[in-house]
N, C-alpha and C. Protein backbone atom coordinates (compact mmCIF):
# COMPACT_ATOMS: atom_id res chain seq x y z
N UNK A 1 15.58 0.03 -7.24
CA UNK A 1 14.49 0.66 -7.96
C UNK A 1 13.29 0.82 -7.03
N UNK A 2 12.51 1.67 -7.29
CA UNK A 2 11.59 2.00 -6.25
C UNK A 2 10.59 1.14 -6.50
N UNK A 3 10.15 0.67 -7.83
CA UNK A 3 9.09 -0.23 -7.89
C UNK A 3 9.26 -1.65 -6.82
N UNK A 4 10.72 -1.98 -6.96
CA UNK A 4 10.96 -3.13 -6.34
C UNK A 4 10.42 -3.26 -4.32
N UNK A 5 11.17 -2.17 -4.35
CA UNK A 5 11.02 -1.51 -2.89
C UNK A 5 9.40 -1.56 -2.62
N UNK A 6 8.56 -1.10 -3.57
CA UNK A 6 7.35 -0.89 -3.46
C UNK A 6 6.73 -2.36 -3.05
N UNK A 7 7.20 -3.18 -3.56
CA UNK A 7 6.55 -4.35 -4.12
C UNK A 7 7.42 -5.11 -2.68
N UNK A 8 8.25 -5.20 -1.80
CA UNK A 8 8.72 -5.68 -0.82
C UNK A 8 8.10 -5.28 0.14
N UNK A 9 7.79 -3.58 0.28
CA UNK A 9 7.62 -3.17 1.38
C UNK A 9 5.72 -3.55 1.73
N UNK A 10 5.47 -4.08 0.68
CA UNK A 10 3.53 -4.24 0.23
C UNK A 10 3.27 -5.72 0.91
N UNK A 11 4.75 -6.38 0.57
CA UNK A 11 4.57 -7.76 0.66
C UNK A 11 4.87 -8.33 2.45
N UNK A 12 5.92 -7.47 3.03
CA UNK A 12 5.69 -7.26 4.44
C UNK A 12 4.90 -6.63 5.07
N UNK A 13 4.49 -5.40 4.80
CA UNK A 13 3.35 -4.86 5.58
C UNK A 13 2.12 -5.22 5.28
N UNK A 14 1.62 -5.61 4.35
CA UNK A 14 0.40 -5.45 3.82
C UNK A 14 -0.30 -4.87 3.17
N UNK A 15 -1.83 -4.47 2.64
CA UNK A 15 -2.13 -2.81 2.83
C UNK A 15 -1.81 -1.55 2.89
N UNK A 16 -1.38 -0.88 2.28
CA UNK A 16 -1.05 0.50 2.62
C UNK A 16 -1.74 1.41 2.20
N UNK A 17 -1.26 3.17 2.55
CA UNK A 17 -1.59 4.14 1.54
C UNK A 17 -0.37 4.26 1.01
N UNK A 18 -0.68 5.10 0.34
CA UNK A 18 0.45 5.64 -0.88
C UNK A 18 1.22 6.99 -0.39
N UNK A 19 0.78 7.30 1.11
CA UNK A 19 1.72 8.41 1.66
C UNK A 19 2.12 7.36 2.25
N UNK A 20 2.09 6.66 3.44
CA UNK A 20 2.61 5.44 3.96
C UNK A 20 3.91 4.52 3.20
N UNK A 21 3.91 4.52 2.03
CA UNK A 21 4.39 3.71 1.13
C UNK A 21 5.86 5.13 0.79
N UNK A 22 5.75 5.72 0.38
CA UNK A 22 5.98 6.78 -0.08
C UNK A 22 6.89 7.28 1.04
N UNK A 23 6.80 7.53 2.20
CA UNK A 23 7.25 7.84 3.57
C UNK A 23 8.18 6.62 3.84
N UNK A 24 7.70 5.73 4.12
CA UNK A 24 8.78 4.38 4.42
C UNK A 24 9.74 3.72 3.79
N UNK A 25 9.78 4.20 2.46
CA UNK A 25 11.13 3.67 1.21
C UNK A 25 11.37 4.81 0.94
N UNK A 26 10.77 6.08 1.50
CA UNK A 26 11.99 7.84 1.45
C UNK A 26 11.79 8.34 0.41
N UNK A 27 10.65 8.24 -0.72
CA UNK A 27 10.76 8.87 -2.27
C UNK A 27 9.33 9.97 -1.76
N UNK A 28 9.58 10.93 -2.51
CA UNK A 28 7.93 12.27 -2.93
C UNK A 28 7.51 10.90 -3.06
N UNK A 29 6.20 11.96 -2.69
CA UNK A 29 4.59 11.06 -2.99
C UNK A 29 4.46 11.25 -4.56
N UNK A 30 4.96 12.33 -5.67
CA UNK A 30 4.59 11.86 -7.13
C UNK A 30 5.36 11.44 -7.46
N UNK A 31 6.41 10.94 -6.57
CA UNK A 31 7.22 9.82 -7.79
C UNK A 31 6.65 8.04 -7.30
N UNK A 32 6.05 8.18 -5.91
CA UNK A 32 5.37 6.74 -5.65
C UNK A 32 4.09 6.87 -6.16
N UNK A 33 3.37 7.92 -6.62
CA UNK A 33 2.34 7.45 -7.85
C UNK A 33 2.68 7.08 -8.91
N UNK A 34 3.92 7.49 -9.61
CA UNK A 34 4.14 7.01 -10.65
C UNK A 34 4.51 5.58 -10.69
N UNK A 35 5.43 5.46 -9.49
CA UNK A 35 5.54 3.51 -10.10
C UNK A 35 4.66 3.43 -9.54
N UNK A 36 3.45 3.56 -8.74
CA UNK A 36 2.32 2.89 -8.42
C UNK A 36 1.27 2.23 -9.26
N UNK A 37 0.96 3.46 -10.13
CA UNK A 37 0.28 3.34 -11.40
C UNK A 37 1.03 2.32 -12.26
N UNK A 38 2.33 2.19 -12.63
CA UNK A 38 3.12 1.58 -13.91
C UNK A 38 2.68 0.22 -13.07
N UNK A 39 2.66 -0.04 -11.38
CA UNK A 39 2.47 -1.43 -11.16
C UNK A 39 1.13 -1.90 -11.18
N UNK A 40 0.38 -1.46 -10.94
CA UNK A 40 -1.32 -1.13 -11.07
C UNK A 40 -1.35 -1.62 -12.60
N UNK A 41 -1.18 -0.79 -13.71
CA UNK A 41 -1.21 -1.04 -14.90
C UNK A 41 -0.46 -2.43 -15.38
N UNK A 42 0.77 -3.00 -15.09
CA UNK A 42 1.04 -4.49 -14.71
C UNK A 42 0.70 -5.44 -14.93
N UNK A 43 -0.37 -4.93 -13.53
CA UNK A 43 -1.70 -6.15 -13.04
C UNK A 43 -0.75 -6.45 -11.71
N UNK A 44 0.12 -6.24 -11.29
CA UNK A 44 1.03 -6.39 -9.43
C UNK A 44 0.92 -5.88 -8.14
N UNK A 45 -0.35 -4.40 -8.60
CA UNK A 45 -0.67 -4.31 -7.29
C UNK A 45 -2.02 -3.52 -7.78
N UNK A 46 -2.49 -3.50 -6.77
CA UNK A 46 -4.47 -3.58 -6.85
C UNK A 46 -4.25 -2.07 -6.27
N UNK A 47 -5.14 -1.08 -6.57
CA UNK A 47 -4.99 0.26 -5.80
C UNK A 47 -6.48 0.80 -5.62
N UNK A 48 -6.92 1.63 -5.02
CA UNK A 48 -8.18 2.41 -5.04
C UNK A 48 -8.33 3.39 -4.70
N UNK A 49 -8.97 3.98 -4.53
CA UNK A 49 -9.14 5.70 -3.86
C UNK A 49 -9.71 5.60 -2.79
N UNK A 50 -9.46 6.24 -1.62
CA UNK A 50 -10.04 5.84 -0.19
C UNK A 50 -10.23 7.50 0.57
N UNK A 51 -10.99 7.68 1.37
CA UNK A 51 -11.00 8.65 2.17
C UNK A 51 -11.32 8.10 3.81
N UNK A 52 -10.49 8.76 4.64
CA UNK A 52 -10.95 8.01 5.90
C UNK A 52 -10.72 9.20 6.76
N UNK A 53 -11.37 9.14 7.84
CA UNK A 53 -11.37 10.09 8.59
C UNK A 53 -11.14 9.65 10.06
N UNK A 54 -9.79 10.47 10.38
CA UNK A 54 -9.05 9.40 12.06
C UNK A 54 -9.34 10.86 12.55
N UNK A 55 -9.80 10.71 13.86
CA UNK A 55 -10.28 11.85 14.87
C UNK A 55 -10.84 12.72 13.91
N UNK A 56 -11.84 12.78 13.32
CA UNK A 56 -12.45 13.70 12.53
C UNK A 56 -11.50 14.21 11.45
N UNK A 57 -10.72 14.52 11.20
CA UNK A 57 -9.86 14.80 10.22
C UNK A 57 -10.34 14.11 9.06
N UNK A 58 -10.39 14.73 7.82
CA UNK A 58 -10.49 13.82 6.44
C UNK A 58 -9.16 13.31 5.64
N UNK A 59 -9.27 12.47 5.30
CA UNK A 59 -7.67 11.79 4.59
C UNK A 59 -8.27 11.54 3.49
N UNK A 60 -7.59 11.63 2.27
CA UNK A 60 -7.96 11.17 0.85
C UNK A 60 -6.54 10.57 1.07
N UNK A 61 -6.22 9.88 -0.04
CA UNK A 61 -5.58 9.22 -0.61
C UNK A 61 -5.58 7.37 -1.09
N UNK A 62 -4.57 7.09 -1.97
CA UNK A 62 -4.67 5.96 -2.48
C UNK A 62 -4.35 5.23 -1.53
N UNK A 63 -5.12 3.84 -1.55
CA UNK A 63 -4.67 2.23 -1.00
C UNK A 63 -4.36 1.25 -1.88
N UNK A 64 -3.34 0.75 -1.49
CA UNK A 64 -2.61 -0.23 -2.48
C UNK A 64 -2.06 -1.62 -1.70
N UNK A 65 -2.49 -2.95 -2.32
CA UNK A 65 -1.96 -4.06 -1.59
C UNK A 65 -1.80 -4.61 -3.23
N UNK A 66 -0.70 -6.15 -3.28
CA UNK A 66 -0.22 -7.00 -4.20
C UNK A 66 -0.97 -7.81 -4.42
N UNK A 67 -1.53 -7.73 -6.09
CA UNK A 67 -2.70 -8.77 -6.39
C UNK A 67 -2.61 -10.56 -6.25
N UNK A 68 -2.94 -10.81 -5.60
CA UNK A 68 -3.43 -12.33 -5.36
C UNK A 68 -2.08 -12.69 -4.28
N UNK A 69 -2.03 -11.68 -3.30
CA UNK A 69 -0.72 -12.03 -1.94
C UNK A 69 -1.99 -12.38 -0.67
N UNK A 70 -1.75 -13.39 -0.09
CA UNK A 70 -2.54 -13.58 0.97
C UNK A 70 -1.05 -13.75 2.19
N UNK A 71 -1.72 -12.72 3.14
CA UNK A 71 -0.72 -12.46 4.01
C UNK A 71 -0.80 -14.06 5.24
N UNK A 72 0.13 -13.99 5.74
CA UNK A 72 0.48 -15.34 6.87
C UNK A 72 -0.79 -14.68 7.76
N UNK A 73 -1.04 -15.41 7.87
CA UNK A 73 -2.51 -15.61 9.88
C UNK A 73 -1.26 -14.97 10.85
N UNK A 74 -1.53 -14.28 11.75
CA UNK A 74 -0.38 -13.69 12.59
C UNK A 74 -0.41 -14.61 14.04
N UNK A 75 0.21 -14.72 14.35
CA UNK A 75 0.00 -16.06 15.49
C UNK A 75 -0.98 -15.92 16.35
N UNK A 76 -0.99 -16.44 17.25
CA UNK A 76 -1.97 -16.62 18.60
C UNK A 76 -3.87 -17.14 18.59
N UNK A 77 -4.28 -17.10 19.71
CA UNK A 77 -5.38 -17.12 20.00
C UNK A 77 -5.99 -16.75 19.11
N UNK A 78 -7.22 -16.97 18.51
CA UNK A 78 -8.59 -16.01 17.58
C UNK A 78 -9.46 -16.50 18.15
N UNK A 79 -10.41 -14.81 18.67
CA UNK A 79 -11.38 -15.24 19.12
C UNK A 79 -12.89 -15.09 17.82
N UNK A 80 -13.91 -15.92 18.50
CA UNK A 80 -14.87 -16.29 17.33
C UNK A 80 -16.37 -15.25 18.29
């Protein structure tokens, strides 16, 4: 099921968008809004509306991470 997929692929990567998400488990982008929303509505994954702009270009789309997942510290050095 794609929700499931959704909810694995959130929990390894982190953070995403919803083309990102959508692109990497192989479904259209309106069928990963739809379980996006059904998981959103839930209460399983947190979403928002974002616009960002990489080399000047504008990007809209949704960001979505799993409510109350705190990802592992990634190894090594941190500097302060």
């Amino acid at each position: 099921m794609p929700t499931d997929q959704i909810i694995q692929h959130l929990t390894k990567h982190g953070e995403r968008l919803d083309t990102e998400i959508a692109h990497a488990i192989g479904i259209p982008l309106p069928v990963a809004h739809l379980h996006l929303k059904q998981l959103t509505a839930n209460g399983k994954v947190m979403s928002c509306h974002v616009t960002r702009f990489v080399e000047g270009i504008k990007t809209e789309g949704i960001t979505c991470r799993l409510v109350g997942h705190i990802p592992k510290v990634a190894p090594g050095k941190k500097t302060m």
